[in-house]
C-alpha atoms as a PDB file:
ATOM      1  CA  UNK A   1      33.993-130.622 205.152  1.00  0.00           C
ATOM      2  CA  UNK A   2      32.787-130.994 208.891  1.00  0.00           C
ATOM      3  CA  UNK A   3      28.662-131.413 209.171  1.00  0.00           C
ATOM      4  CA  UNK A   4      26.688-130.833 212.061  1.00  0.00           C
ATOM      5  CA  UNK A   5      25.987-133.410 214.347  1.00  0.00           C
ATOM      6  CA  UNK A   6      22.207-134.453 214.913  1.00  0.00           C
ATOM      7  CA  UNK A   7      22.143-132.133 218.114  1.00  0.00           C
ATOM      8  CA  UNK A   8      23.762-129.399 216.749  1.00  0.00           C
ATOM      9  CA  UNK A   9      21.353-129.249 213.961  1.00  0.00           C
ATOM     10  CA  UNK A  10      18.286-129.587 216.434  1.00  0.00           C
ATOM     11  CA  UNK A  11      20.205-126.437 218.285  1.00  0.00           C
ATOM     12  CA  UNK A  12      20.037-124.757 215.031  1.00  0.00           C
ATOM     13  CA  UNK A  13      16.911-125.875 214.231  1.00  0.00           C
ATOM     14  CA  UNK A  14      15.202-124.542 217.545  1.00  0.00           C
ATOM     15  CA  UNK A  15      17.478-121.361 216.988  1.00  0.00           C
ATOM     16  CA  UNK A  16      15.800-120.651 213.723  1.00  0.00           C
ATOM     17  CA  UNK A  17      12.253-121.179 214.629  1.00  0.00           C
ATOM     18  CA  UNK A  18      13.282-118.709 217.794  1.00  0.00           C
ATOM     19  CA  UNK A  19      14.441-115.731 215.374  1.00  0.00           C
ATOM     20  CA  UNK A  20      10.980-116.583 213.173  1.00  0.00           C
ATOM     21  CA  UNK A  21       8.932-116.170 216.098  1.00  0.00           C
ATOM     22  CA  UNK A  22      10.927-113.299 217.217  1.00  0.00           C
ATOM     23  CA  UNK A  23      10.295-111.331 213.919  1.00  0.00           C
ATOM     24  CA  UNK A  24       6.669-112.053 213.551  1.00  0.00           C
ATOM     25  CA  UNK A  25       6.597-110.533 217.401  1.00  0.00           C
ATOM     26  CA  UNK A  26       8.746-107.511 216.859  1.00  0.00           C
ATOM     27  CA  UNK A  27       6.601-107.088 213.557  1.00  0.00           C
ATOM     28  CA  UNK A  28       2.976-107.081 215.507  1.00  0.00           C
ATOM     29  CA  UNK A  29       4.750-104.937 217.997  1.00  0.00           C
ATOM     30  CA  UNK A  30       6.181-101.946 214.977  1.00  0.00           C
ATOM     31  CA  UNK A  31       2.694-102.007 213.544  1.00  0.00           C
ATOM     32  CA  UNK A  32       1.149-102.067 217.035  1.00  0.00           C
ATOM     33  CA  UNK A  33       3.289 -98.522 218.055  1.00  0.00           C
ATOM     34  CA  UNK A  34       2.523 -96.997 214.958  1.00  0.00           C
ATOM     35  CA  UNK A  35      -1.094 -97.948 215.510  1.00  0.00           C
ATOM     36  CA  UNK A  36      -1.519 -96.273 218.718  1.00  0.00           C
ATOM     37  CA  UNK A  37       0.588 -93.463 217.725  1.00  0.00           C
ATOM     38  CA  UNK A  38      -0.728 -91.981 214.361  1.00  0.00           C
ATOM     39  CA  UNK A  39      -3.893 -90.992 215.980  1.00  0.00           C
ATOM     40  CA  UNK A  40      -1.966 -89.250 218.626  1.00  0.00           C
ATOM     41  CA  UNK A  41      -3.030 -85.012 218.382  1.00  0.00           C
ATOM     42  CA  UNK A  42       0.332 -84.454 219.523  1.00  0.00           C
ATOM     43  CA  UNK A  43       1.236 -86.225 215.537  1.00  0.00           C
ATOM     44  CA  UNK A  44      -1.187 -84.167 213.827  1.00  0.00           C
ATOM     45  CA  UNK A  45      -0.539 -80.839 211.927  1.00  0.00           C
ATOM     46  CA  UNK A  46      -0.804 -77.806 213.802  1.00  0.00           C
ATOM     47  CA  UNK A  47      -2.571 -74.609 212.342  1.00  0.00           C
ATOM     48  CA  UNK A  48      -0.836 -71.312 212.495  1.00  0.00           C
ATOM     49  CA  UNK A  49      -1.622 -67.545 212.303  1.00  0.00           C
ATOM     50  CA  UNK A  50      -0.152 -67.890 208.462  1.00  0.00           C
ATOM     51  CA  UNK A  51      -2.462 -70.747 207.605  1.00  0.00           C
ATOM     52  CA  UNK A  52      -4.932 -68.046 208.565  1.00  0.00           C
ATOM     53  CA  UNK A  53      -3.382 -65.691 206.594  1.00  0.00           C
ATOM     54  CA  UNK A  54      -3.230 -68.334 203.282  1.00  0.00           C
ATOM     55  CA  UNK A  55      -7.024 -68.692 203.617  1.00  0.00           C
ATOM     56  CA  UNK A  56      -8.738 -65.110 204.418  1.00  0.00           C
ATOM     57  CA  UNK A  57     -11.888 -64.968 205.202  1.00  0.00           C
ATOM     58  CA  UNK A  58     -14.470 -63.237 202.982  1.00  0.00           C
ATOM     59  CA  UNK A  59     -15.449 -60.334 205.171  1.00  0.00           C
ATOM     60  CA  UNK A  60     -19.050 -58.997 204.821  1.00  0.00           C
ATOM     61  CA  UNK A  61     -18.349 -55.555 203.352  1.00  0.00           C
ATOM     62  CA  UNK A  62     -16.596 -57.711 200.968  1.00  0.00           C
ATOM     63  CA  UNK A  63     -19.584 -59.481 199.994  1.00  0.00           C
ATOM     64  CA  UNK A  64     -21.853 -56.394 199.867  1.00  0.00           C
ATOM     65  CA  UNK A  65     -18.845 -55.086 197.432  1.00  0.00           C
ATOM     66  CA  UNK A  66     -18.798 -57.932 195.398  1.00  0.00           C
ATOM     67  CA  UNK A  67     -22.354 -58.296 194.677  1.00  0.00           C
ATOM     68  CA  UNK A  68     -23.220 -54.095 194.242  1.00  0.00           C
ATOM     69  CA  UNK A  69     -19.738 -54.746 191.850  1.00  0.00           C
ATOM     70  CA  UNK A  70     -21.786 -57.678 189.947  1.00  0.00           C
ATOM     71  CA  UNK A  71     -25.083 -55.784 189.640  1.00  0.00           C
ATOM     72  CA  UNK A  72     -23.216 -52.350 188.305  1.00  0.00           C
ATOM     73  CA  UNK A  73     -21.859 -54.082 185.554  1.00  0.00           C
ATOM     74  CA  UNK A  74     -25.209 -56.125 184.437  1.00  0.00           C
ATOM     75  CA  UNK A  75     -26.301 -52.333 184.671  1.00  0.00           C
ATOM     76  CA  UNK A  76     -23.582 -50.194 182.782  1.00  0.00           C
ATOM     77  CA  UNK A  77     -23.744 -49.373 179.380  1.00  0.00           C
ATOM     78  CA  UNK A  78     -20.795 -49.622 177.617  1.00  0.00           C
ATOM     79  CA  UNK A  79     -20.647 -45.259 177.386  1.00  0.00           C
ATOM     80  CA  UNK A  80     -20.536 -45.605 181.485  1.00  0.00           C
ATOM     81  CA  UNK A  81     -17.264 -47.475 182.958  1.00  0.00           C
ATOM     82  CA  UNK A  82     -16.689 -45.342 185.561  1.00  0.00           C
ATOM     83  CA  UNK A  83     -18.881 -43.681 188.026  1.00  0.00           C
ATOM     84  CA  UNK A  84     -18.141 -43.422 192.072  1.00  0.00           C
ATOM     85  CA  UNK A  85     -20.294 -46.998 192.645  1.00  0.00           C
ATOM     86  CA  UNK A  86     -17.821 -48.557 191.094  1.00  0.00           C
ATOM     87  CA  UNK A  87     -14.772 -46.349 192.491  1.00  0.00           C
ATOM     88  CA  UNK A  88     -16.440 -47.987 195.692  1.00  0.00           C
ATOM     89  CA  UNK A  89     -16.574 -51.685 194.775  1.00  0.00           C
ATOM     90  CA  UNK A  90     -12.896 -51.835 192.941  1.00  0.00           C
ATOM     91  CA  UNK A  91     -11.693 -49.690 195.849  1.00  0.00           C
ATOM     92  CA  UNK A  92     -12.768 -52.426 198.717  1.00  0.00           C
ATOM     93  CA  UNK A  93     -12.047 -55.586 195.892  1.00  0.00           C
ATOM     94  CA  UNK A  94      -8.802 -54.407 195.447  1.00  0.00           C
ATOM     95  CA  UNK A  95      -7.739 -54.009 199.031  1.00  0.00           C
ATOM     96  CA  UNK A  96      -8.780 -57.529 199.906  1.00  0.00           C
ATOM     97  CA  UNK A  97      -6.719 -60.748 200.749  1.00  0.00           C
ATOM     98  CA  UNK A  98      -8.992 -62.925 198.710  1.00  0.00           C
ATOM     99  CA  UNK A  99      -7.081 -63.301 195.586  1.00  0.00           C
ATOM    100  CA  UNK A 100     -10.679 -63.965 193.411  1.00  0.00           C
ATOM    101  CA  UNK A 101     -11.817 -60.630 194.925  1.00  0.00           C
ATOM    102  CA  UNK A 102      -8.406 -59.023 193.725  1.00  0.00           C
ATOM    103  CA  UNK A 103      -9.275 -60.546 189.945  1.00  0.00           C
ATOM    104  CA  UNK A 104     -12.450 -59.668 189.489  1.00  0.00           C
ATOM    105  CA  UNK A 105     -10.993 -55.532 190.218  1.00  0.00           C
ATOM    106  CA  UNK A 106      -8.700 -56.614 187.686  1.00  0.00           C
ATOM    107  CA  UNK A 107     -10.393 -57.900 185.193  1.00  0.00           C
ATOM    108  CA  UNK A 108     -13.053 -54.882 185.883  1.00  0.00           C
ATOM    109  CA  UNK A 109      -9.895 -52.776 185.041  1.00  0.00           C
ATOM    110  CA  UNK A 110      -8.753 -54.332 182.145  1.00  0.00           C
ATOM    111  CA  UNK A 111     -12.849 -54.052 180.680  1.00  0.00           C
ATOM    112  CA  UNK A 112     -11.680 -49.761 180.955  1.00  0.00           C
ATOM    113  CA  UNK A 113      -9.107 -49.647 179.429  1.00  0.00           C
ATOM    114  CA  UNK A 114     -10.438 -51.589 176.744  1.00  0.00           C
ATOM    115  CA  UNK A 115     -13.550 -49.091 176.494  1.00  0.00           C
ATOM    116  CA  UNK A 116     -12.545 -45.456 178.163  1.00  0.00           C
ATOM    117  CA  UNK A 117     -12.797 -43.287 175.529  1.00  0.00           C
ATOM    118  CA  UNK A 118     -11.498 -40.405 177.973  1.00  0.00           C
ATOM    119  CA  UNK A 119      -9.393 -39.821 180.473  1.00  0.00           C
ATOM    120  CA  UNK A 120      -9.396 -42.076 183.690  1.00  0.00           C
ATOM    121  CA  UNK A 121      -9.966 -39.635 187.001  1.00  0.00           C
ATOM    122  CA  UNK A 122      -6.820 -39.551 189.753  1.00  0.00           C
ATOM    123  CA  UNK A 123      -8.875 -41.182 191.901  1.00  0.00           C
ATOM    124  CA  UNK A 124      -9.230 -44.892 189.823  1.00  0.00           C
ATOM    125  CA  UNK A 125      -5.512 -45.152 189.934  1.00  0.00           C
ATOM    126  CA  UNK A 126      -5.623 -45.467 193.679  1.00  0.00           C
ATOM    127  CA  UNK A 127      -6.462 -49.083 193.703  1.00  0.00           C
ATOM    128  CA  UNK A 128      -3.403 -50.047 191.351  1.00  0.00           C
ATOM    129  CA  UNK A 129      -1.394 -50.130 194.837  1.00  0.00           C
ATOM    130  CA  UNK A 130      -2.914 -52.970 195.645  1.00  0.00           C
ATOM    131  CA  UNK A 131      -3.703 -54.834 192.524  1.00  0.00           C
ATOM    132  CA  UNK A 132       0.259 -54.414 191.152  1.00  0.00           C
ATOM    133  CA  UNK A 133       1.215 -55.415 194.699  1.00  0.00           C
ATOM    134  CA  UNK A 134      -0.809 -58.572 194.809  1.00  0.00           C
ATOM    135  CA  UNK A 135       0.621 -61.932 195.090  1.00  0.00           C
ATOM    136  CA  UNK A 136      -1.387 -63.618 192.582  1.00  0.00           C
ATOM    137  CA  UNK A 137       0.030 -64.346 189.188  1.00  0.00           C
ATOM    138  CA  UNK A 138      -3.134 -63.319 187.394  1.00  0.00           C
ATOM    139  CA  UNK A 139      -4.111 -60.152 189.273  1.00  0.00           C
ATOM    140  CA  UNK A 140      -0.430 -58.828 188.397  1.00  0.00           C
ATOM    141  CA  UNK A 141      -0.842 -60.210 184.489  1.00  0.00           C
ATOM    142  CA  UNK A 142      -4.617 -58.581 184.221  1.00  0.00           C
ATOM    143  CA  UNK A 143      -3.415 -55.487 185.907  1.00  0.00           C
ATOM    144  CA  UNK A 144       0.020 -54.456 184.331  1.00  0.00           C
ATOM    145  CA  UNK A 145      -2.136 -55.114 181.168  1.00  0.00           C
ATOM    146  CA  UNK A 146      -4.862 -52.504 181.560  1.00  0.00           C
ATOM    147  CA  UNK A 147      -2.144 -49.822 182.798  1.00  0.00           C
ATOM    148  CA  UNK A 148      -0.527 -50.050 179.571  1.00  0.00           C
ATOM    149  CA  UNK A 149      -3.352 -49.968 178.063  1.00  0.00           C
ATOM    150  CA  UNK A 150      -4.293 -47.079 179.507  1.00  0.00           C
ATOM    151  CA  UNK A 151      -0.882 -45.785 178.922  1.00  0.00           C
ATOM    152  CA  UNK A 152      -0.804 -45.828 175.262  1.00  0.00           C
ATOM    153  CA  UNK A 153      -4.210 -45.120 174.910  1.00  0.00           C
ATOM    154  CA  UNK A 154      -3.248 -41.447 176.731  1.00  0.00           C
ATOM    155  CA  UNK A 155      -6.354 -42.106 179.552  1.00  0.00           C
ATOM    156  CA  UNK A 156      -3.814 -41.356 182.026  1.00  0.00           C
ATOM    157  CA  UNK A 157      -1.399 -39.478 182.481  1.00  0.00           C
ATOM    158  CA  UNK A 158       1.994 -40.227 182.876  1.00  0.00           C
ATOM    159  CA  UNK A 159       3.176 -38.026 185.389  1.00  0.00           C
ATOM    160  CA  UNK A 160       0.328 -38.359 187.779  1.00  0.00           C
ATOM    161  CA  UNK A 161       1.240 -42.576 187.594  1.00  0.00           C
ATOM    162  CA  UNK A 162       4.487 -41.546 189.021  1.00  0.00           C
ATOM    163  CA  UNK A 163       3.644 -38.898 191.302  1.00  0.00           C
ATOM    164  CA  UNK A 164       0.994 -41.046 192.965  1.00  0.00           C
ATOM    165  CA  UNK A 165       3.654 -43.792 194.147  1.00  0.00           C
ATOM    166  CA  UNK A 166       2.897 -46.654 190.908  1.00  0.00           C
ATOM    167  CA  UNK A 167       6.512 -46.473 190.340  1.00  0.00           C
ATOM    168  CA  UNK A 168       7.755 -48.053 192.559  1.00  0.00           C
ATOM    169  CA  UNK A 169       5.210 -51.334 192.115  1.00  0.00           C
ATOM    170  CA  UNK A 170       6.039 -51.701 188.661  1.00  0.00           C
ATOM    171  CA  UNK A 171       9.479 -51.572 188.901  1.00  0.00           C
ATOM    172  CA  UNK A 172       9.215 -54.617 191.445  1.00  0.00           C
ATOM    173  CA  UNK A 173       7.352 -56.407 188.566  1.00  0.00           C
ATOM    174  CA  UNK A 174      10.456 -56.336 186.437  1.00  0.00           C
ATOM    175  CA  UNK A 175      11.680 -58.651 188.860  1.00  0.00           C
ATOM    176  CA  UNK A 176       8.604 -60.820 188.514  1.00  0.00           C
ATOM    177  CA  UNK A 177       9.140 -65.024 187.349  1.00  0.00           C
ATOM    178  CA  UNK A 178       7.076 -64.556 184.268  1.00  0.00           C
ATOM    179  CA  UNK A 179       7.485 -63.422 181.103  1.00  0.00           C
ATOM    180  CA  UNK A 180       3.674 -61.678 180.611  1.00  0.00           C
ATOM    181  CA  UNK A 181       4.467 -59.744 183.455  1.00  0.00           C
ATOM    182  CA  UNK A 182       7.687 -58.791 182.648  1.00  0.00           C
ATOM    183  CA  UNK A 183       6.496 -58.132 179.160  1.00  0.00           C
ATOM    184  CA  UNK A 184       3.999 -55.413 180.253  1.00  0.00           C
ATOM    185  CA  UNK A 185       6.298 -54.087 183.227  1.00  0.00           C
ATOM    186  CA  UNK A 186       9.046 -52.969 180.220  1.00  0.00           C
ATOM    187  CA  UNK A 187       6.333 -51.582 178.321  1.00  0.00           C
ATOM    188  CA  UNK A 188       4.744 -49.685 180.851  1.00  0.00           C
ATOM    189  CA  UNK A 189       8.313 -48.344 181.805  1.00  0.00           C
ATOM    190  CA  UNK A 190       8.769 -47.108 177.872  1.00  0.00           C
ATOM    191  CA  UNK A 191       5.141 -45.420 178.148  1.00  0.00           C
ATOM    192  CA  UNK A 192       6.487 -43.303 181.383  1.00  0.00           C
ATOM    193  CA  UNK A 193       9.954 -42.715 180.140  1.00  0.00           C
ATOM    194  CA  UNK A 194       8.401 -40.704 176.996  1.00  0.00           C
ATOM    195  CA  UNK A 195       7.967 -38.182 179.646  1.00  0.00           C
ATOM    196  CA  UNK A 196      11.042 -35.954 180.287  1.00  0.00           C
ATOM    197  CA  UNK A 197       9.456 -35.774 183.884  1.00  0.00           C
ATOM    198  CA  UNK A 198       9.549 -39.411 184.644  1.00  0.00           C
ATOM    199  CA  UNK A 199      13.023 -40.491 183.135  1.00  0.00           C
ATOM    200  CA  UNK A 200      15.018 -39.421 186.072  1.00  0.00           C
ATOM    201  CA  UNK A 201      12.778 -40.442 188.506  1.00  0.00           C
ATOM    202  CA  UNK A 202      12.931 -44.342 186.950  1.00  0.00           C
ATOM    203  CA  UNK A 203      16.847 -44.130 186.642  1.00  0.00           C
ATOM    204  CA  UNK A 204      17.125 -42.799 190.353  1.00  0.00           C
ATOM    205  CA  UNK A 205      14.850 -45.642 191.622  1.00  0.00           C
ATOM    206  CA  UNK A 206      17.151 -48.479 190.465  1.00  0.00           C
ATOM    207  CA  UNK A 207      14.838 -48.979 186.844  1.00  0.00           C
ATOM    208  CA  UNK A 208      17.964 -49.669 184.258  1.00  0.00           C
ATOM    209  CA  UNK A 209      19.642 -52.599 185.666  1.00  0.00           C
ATOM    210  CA  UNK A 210      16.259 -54.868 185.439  1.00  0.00           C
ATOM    211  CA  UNK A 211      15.889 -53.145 182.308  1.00  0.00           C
ATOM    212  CA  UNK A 212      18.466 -54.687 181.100  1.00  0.00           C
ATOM    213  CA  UNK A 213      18.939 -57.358 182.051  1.00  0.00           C
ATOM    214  CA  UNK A 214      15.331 -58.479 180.348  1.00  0.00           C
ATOM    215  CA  UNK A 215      16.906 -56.952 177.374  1.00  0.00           C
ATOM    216  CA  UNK A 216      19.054 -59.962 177.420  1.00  0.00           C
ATOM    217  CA  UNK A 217      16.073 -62.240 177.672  1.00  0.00           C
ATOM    218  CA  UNK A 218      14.798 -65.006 175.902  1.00  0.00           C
ATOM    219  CA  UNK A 219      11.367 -63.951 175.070  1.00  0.00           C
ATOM    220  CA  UNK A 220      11.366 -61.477 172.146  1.00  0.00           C
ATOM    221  CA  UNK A 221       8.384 -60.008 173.598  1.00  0.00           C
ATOM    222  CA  UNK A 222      10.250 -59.148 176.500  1.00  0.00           C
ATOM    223  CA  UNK A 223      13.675 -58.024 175.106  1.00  0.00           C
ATOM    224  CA  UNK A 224      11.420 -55.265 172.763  1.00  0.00           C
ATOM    225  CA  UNK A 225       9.862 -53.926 175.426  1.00  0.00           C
ATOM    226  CA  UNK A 226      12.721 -53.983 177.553  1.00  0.00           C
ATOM    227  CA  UNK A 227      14.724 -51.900 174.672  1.00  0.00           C
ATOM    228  CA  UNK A 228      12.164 -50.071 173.870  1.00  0.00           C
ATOM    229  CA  UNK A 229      12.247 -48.626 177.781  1.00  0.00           C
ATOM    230  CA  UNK A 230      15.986 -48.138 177.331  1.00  0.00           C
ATOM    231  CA  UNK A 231      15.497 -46.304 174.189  1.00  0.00           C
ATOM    232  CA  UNK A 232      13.029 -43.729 175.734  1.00  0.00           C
ATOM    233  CA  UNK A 233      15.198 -43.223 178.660  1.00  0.00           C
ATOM    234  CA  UNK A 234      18.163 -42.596 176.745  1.00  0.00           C
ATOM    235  CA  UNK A 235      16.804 -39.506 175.357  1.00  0.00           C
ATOM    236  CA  UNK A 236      18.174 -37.794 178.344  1.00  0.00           C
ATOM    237  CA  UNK A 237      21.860 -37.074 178.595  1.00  0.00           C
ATOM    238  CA  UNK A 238      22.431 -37.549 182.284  1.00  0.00           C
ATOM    239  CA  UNK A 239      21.110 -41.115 181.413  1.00  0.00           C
ATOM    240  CA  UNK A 240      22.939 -41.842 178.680  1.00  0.00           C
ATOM    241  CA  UNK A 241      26.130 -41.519 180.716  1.00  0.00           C
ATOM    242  CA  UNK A 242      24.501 -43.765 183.036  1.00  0.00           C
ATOM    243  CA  UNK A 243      23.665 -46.365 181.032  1.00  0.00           C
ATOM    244  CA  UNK A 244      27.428 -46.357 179.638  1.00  0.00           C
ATOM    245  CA  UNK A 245      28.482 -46.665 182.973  1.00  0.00           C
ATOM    246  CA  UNK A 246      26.323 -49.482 183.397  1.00  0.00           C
ATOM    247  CA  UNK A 247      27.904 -50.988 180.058  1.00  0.00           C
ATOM    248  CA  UNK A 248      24.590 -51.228 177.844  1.00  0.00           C
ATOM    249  CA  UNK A 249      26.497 -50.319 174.837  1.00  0.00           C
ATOM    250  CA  UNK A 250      27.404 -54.344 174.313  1.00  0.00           C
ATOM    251  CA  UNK A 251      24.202 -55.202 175.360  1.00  0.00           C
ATOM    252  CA  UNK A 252      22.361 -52.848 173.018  1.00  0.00           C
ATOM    253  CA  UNK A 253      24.958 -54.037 169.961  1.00  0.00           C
ATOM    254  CA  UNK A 254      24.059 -57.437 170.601  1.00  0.00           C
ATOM    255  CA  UNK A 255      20.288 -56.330 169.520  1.00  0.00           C
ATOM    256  CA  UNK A 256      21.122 -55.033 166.326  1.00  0.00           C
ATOM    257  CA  UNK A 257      22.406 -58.554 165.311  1.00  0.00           C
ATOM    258  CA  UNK A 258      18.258 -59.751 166.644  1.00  0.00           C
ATOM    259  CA  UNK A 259      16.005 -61.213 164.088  1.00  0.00           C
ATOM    260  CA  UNK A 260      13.539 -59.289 165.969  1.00  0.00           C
ATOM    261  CA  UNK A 261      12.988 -56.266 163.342  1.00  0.00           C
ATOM    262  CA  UNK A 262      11.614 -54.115 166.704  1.00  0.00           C
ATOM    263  CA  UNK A 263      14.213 -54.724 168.549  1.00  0.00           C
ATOM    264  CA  UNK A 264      16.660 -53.405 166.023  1.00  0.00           C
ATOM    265  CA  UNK A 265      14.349 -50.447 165.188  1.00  0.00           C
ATOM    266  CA  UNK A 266      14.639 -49.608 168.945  1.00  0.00           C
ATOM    267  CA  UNK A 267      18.290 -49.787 168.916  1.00  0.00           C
ATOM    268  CA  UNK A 268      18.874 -47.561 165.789  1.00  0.00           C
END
């Protein structure tokens, strides 16, 4: 095998202690351009209208709602949930972008329907636009609650919840990523579908295909309610037609195998 000579090996010698000094250089000079760089505002993150948006501002009526809001319910008694102060305060917590603002309406809303003893006046319901409509996960939980709550309990009445344009809201929550939600969607759906009134109005605005498809889902909580809504629909003839059409016979066989004994009532 041929070796180097002693001058080829000084050649290769110098050669590596070249590429060594080269890579130490081009090494200072990487960390160098990132150096002077990374500081550079043109680098740096800029902030849009929607980062705006993401972080509203608490507005001073806001405040002045919040706090009146706090110091009506350290003042109610338990006989006095509702009176136009707090109409006020859930009307102007509801409407705002600051999704701790939205929960507090909510939870304020849940509290009544957990202690109305009578019926809730036209004029409460308004602020369910917002609340059903809001993007946080907890507002729509709290408030889908108290409606059916309020629902069942007969403090409101069905028709009215319809007429006033909450249809529409709570159908959208069918379509909603979580299963509490989509739990007390269905059963708000069943509530309004007792109502001969209301059944036609759900079908025409798109309600049975959600319906069920949660019927096929895999929370039991969901799939009762879900039947349970078909069930009360079906009561009307045009809309048992339509829900052959739409094939929910298999679908509503398949629930009479469930071990859910709810779900099979619903489907008997």
């Amino acid at each position: 095998m041929a070796t180097f000579c002693d001058s080829c090996r000084q050649h290769l010698k110098n050669f590596m202690e070249w590429i060594e000094r080269a890579s130490e250089d081009l090494l200072e000079k990487i960390k160098e351009f990132f150096r002077n760089v990374r500081c550079c505002s043109c680098l740096k993150p800029k902030r849009t209208k929607s980062d705006h948006r993401n972080m509203p501002v608490l507005q001073q009526h806001e405040k002045e709602a919040a706090q009146e809001f706090l110091q009506h319910i350290e003042e109610a008694s338990e006989n006095n949930v509702i009176d136009m102060e707090s109409l006020k305060a859930l009307q102007t917590l509801a409407a705002s972008e600051n999704p701790s603002l939205q929960q507090s309406a909510a939870l304020y809303y849940l509290h009544i329907s957990e202690e109305l003893k009578s019926e809730l006046p036209e004029e409460y319901l308004e602020p369910y636009h917002n609340l059903l409509q809001s993007s946080d996960l907890e507002v729509q939980r709290k408030t889908s609650l108290s409606l059916v709550n309020l629902l069942v309990e007969g403090n409101v009445n069905k028709e009215t919840v319809v007429q006033i344009g909450l249809l529409e809201p709570i159908l959208e929550l069918l379509g909603s990523g979580d299963a509490t939600v989509q739990c007390n969607s269905c059963a708000s759906i069943a509530s309004l579908a007792i109502s001969a009134f209301n059944r036609e109005l759900i079908a025409s605005e798109g309600g049975i295909n959600p319906l069920l498809v949660l019927a096929k889902s895999y929370d039991p909580r969901v799939q009762q309610n879900a039947v349970g809504a078909i069930l009360n629909l079906s009561r009307s003839e045009k809309i048992q037609h339509l829900l052959c059409k739409e094939k929910a016979l298999p679908v509503l066989i398949l629930h009479l195998q469930s071990p859910d004994s709810e779900v099979q009532v619903n489907n008997q």
